[in-house]
Protein backbone atom coordinates (compact mmCIF):
# COMPACT_ATOMS: atom_id res chain seq x y z
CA UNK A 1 0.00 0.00 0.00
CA UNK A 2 1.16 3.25 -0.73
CA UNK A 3 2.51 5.38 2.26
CA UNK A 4 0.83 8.62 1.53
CA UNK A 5 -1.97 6.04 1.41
CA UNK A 6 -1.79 5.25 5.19
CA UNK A 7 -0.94 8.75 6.45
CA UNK A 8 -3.94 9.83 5.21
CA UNK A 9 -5.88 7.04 6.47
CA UNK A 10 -4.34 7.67 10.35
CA UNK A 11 -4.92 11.22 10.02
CA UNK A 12 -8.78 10.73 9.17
CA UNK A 13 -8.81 7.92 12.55
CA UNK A 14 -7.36 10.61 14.79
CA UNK A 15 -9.27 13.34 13.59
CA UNK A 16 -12.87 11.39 13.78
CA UNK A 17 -11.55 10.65 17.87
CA UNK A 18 -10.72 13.76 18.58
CA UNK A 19 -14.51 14.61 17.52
CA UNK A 20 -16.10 11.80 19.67
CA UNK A 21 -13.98 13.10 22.40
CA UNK A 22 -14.99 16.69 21.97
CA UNK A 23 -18.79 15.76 21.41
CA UNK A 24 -18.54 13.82 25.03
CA UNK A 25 -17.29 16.59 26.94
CA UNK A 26 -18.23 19.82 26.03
CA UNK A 27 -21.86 19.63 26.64
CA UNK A 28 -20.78 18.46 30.82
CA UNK A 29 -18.43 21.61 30.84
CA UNK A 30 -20.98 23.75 29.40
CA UNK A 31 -23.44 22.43 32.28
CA UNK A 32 -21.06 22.74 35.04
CA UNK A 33 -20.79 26.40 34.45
CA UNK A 34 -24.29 26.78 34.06
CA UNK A 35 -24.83 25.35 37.73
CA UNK A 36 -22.06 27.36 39.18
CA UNK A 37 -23.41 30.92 37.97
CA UNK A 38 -27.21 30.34 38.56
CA UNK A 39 -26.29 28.92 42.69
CA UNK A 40 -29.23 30.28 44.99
CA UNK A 41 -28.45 30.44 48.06
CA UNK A 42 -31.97 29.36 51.31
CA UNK A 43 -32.45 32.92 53.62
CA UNK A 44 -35.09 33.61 56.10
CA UNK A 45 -36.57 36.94 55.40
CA UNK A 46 -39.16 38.83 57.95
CA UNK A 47 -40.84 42.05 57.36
CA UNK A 48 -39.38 45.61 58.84
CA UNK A 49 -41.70 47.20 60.72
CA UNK A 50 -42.69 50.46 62.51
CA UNK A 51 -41.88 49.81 66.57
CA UNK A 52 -41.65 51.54 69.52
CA UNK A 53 -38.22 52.61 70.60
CA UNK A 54 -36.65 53.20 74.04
CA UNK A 55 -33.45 55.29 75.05
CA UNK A 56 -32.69 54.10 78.31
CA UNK A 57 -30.24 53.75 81.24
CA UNK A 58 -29.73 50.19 82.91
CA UNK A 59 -28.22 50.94 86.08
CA UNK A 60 -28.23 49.21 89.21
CA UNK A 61 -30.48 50.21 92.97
CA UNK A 62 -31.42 49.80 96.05
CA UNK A 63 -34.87 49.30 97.79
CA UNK A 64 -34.88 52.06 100.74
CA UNK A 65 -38.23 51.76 103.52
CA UNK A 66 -39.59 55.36 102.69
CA UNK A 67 -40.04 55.51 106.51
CA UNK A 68 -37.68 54.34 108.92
CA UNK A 69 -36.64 55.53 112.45
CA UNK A 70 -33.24 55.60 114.52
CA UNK A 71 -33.83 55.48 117.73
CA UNK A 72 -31.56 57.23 120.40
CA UNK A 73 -32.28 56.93 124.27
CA UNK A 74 -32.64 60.66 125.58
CA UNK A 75 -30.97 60.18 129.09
CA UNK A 76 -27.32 58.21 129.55
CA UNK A 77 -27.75 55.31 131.59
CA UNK A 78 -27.66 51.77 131.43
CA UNK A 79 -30.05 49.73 129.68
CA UNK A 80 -32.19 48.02 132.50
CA UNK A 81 -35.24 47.04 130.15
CA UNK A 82 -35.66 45.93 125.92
CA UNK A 83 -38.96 45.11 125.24
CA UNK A 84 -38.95 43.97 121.94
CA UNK A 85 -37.11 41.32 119.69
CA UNK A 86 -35.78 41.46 116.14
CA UNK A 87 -38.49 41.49 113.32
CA UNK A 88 -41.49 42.27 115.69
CA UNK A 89 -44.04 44.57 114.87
CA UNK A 90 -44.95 47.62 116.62
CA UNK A 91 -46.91 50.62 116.59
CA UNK A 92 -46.21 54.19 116.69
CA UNK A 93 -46.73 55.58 120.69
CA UNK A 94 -48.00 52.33 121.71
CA UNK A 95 -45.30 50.19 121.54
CA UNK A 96 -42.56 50.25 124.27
CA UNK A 97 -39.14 49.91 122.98
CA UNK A 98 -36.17 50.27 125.83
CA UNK A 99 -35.71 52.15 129.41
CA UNK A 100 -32.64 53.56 130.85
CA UNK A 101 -31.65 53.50 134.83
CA UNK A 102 -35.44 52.94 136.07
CA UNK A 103 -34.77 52.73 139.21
CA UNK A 104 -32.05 55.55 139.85
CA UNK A 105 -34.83 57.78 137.89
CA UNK A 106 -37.89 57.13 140.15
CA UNK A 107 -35.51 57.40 143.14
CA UNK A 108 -34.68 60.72 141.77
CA UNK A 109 -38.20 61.86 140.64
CA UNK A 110 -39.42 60.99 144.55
CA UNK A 111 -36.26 62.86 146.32
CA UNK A 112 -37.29 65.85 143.64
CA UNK A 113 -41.44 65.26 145.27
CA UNK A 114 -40.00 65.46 148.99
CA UNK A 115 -37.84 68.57 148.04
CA UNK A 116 -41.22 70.31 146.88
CA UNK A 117 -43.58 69.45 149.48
CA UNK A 118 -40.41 70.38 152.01
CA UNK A 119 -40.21 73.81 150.30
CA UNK A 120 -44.37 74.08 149.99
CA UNK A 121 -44.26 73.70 154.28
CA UNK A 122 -41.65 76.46 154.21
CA UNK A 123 -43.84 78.86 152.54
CA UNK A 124 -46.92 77.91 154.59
CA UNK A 125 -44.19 78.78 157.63
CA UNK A 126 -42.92 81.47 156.56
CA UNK A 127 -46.71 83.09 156.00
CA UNK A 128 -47.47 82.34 159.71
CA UNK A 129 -44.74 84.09 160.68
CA UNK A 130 -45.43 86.63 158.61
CA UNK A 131 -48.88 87.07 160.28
CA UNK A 132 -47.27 86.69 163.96
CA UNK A 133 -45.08 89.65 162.73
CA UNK A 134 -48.01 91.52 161.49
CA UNK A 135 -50.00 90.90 164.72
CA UNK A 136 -46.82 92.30 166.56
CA UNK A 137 -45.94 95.02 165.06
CA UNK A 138 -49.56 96.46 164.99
CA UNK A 139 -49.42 96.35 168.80
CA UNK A 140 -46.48 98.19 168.79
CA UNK A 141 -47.28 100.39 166.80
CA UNK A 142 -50.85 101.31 168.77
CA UNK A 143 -48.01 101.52 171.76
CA UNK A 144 -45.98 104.27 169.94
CA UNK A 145 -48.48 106.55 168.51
CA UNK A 146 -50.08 106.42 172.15
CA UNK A 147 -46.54 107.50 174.28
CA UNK A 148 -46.23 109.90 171.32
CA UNK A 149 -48.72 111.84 172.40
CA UNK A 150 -48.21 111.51 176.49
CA UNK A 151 -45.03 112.42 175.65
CA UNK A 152 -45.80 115.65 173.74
CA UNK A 153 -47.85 116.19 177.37
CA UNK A 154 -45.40 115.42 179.12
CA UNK A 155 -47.01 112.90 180.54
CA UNK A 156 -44.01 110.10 180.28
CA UNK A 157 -40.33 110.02 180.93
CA UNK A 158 -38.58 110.36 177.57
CA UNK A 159 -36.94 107.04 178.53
CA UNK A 160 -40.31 105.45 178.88
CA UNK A 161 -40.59 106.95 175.09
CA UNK A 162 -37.59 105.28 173.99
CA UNK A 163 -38.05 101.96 174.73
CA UNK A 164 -41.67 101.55 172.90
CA UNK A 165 -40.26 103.45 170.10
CA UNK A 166 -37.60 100.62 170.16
CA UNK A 167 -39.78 97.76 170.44
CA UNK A 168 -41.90 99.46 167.32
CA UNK A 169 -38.65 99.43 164.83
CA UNK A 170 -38.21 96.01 166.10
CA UNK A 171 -41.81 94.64 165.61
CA UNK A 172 -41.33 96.40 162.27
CA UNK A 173 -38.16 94.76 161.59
CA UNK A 174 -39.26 91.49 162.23
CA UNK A 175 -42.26 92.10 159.83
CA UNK A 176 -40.15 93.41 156.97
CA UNK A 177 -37.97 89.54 157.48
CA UNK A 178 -40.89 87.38 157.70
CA UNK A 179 -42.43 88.77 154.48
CA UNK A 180 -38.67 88.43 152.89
CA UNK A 181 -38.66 85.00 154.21
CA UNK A 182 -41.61 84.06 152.52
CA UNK A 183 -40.60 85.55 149.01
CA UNK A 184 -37.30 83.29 149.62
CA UNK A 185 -39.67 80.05 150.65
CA UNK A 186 -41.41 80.79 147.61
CA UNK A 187 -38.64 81.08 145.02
CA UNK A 188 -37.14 77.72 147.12
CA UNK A 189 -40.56 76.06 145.95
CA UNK A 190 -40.32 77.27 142.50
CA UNK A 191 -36.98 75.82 142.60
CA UNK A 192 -38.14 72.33 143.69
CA UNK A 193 -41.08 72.20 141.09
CA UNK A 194 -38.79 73.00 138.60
CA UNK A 195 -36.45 70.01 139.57
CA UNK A 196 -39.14 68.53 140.17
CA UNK A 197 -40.64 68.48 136.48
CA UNK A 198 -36.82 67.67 135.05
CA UNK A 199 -36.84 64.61 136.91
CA UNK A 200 -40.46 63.42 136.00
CA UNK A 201 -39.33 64.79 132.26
CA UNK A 202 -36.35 62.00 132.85
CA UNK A 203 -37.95 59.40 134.10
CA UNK A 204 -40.16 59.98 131.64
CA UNK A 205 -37.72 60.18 128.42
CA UNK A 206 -35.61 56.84 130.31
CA UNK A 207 -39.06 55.16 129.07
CA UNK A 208 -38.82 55.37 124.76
CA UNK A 209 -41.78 54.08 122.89
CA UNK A 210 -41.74 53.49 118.84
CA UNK A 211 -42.27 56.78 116.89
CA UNK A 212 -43.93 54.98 114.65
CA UNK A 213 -45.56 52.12 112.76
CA UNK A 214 -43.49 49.40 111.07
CA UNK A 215 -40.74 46.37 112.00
CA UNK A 216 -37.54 46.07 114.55
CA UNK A 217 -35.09 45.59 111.58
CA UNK A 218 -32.07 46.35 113.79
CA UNK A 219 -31.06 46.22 117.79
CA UNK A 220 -27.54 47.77 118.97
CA UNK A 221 -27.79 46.71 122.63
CA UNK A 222 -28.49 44.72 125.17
CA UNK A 223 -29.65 45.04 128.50
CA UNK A 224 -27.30 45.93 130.87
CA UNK A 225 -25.02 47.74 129.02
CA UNK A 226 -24.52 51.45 128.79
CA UNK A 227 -26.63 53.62 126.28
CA UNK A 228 -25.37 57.12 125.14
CA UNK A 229 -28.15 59.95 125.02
CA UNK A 230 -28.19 60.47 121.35
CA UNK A 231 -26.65 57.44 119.90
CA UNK A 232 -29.21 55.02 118.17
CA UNK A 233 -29.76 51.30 119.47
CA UNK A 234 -32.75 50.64 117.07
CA UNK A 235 -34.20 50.69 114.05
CA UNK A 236 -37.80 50.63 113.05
CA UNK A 237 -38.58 50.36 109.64
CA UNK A 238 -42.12 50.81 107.81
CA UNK A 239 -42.09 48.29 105.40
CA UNK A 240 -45.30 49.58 103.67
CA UNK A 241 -44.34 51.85 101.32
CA UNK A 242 -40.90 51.38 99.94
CA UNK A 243 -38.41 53.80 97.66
CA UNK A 244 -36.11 52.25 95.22
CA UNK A 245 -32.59 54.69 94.66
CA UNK A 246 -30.51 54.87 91.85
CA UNK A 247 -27.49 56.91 91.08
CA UNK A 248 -27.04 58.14 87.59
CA UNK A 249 -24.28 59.59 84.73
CA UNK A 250 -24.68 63.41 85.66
CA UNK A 251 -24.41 63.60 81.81
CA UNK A 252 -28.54 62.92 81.96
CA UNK A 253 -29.10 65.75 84.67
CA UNK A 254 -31.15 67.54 82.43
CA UNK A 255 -32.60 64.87 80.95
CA UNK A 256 -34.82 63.30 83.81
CA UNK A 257 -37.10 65.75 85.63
CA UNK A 258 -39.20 64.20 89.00
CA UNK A 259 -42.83 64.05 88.33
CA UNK A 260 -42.19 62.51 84.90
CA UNK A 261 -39.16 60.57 83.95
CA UNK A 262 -39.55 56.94 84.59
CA UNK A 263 -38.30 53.56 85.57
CA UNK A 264 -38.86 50.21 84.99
CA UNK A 265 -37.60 47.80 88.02
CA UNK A 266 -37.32 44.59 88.69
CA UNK A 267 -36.30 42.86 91.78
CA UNK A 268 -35.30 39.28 92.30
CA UNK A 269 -37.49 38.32 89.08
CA UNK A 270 -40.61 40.18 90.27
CA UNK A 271 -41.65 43.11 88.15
CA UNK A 272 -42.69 46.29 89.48
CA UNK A 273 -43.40 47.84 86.54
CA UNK A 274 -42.76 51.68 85.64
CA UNK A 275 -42.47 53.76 88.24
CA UNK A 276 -42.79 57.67 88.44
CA UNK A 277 -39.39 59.44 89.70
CA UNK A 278 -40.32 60.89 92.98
CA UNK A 279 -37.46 62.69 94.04
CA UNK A 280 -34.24 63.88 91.69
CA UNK A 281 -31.33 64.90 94.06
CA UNK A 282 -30.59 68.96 93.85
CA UNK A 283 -27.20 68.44 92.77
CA UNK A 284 -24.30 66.12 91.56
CA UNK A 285 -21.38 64.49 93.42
CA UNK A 286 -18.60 66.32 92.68
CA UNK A 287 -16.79 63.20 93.37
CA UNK A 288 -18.60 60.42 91.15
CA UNK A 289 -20.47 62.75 88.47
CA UNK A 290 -23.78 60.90 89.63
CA UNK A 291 -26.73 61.81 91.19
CA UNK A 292 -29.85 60.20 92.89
CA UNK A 293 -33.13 59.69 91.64
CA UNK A 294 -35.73 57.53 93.88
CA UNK A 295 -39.08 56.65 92.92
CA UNK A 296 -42.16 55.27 95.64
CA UNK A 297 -43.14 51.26 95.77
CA UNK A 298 -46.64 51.33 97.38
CA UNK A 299 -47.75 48.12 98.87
CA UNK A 300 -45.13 46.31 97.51
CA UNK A 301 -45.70 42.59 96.83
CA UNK A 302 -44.18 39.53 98.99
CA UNK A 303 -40.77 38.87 98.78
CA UNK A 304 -39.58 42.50 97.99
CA UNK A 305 -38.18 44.01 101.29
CA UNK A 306 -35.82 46.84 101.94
CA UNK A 307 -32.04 46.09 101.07
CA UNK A 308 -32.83 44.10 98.37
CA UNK A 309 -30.67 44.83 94.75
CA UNK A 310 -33.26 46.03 91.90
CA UNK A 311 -32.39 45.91 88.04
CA UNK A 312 -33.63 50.06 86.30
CA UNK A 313 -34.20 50.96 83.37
CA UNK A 314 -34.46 54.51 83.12
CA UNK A 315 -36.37 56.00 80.19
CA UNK A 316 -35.21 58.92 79.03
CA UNK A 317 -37.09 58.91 75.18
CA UNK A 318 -40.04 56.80 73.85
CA UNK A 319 -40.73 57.02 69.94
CA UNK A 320 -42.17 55.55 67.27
CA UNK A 321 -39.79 54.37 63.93
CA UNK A 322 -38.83 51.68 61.02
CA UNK A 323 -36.88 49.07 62.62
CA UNK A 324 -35.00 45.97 61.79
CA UNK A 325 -33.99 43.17 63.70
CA UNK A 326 -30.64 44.32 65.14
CA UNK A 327 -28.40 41.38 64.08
CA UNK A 328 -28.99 41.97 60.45
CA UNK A 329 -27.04 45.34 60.23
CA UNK A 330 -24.08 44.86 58.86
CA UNK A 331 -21.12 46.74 58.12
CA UNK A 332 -19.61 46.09 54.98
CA UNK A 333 -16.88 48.98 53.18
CA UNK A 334 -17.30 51.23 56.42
CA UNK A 335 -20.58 50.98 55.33
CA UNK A 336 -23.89 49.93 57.93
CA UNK A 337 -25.97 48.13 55.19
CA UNK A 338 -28.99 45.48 55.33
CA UNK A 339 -30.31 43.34 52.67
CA UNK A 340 -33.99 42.82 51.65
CA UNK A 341 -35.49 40.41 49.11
CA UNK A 342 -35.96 42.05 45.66
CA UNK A 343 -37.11 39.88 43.00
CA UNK A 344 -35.47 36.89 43.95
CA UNK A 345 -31.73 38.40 44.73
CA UNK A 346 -30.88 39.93 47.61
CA UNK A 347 -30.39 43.47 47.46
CA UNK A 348 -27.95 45.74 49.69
CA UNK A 349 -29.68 48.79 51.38
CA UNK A 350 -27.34 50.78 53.03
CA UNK A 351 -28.78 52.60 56.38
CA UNK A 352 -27.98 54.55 59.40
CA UNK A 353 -28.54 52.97 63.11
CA UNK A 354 -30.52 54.57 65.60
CA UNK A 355 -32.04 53.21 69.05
CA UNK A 356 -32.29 49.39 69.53
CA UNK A 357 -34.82 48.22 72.02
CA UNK A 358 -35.82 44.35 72.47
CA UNK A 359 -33.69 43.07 69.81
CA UNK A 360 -34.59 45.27 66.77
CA UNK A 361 -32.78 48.31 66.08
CA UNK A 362 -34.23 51.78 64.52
CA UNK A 363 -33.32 53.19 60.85
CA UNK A 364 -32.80 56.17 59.42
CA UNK A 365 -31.87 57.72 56.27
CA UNK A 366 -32.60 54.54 53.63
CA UNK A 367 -34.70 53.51 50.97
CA UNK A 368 -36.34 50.92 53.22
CA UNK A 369 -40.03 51.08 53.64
CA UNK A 370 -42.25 49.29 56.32
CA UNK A 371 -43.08 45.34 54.64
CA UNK A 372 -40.11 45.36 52.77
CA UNK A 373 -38.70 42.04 53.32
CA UNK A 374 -35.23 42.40 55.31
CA UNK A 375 -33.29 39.29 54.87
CA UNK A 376 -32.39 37.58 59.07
CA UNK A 377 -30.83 34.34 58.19
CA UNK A 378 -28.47 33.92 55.51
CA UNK A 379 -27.73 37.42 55.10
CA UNK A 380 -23.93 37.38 55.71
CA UNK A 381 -23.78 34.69 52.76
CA UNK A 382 -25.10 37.27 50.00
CA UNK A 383 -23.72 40.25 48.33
CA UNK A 384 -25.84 42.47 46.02
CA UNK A 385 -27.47 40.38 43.53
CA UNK A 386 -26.73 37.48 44.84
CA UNK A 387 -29.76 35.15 44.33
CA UNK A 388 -31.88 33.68 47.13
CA UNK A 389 -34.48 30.68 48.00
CA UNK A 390 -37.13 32.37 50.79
CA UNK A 391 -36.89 29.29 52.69
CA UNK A 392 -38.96 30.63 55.80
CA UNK A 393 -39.92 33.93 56.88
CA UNK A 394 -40.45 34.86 60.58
């Protein structure tokens, strides 16, 4: 056979392969890329919507009894009598609390008695004298103005005259002391009475009753022991009405005003709900740049008792705006963006964050319209124009 012949004949072989080959695999390739550039990727979309949104301040506070009473004996002494325990109950001028040195006070309230009735018989003396005096010196006087005038006749020896005109400066004398001793009996009595009502005012005070309603919460003695005038050995707190303090950033001084700023507390996992601010301290501490703000519990319920820690939330601004969950903002390019479902792709929507309250965040400035459909699962999987499978919506 001739060569040219075969060559020809291999050439065709090779050539009618390479055709079979390239009819096999092209269409797969052609497929592949297909697939590849028409990938969909499953979201979860949900709809933004117009919500209420809260600036607030979480902080933490204290419960406080609104009324609550340190009580101080009035008189030093020792403690001879406690009448009540811890936690019992009493009632405001009822209730008897504590008494200092009983016994060394009625002693000294019934010495102060016999001083005033001693000084009362010293009056009533000195009175009868006075009217012995008066009875005396009348006589003499009667006695004087008679030898006066049988002296002027010349009727008496002028030593005769001078010895009732003696006895009349005398009686007179004596008159003008009785009448000064009973001005100095009476001052005496004034002087016992007046002792006389200190000690009754200390055995009085050594007896202190409750000033007012509530619970013993705290004792500082014990009988027998001594007790300062002044210096507190118990506590009685009204449990009734309660006051819950916080201390806030000065930064919101102006912000919160009594009478209408609120808070929201919750203590130990009971909710009190939102509260009224009551009382907004008159100035800052220089120190911490806070200041107080307390706010009235009436009736609270069981298990909230003064000293207990309470959660705040203090509102300082309550609107209405568009919001989106908060997870959802990203920020992509320095950029805060979203994306919501647009005709099967995912779209980027680029937007500015405002308040976030319960999980979904405010918007501003944006295309984004209440409905729209904001893309919360998947989201960090898509750029623009990436398509998407709604796969559940929430």
């Amino acid at each position: 056979m001739n060569k040219n012949v075969i060559k020809i004949m291999a050439l065709a072989i090779f050539l009618s392969g390479l055709s079979v080959t390239q009819g096999c695999t092209a269409p797969e390739t052609v497929a592949a890329q297909s697939t590849d550039s028409e990938r969909r990727f499953p979201v979860a979309v949900t709809a933004a919507q117009e919500r209420n949104f809260e600036e607030r301040i979480v902080v933490q506070g204290t419960l406080l009894a609104k009324t609550y009473a340190m009580v101080a004996p009035r008189v030093d002494g020792i403690l001879t009598d406690m009448f009540v325990e811890d936690g019992q109950r009493v009632e405001a001028d009822k209730t008897p609390l504590f008494q200092i040195d009983k016994e060394v006070l009625v002693q000294a309230y019934e010495i102060s008695l016999q001083d005033t009735a001693v000084a009362e018989c010293a009056r009533i003396d000195g009175e009868a004298q006075v009217v012995a005096a008066q009875a005396q010196y009348d006589k003499m006087k009667l006695d004087y103005d008679r030898f006066t005038r049988l002296m002027e006749q010349k009727a008496i020896t002028q030593d005769a005259m001078e010895q009732v005109e003696a006895g009349y400066k005398v009686a007179e004398a004596q008159l003008k002391r009785a009448k000064t001793a009973v001005k100095l009996y009476g001052e005496q009595e004034k002087k016992a009475a007046a002792a006389l009502a200190i000690s009754k005012k200390r055995l009085d005070d050594s007896l202190v009753y409750s000033p007012i309603n509530g619970f013993i919460s705290f004792r500082g003695k014990k009988e027998g022991e001594f007790a300062g005038a002044g210096v507190p050995i118990i506590r009685v707190a009204d449990t009734s009405v309660l006051e819950v303090s916080a201390f806030l950033p000065g930064e919101y001084y102006p912000r919160v005003k009594s009478g209408e700023s609120r808070l929201r507390v919750m203590v130990s996992g009971i909710d009190l709900g939102e509260l009224t601010v009551s009382y907004k301290s008159p100035e800052i501490q220089d120190q911490l740049r806070t200041f107080e703000v307390k706010c009235l519990v009436a009736a609270p319920p069981e298990g909230v008792a003064p000293g207990a820690m309470a959660q705040i939330e203090t509102i300082l601004d309550t609107h209405t705006g568009l919001g989106v969950p908060q997870e959802v903002i990203q920020v992509r390019e320095n950029k805060s963006m979203i994306f919501v479902l647009d005709e099967g792709k995912a779209k980027a929507v680029e937007v500015r964050a405002g308040l976030s309250t319960d999980g979904w965040t405010e918007v501003f400035d944006s295309a984004l319209a209440a409905g729209d459909k904001v893309i919360v699962k998947g989201y960090n999987l898509v750029n623009d124009g990436t398509p998407v499978d709604v796969v559940g919506e929430e």
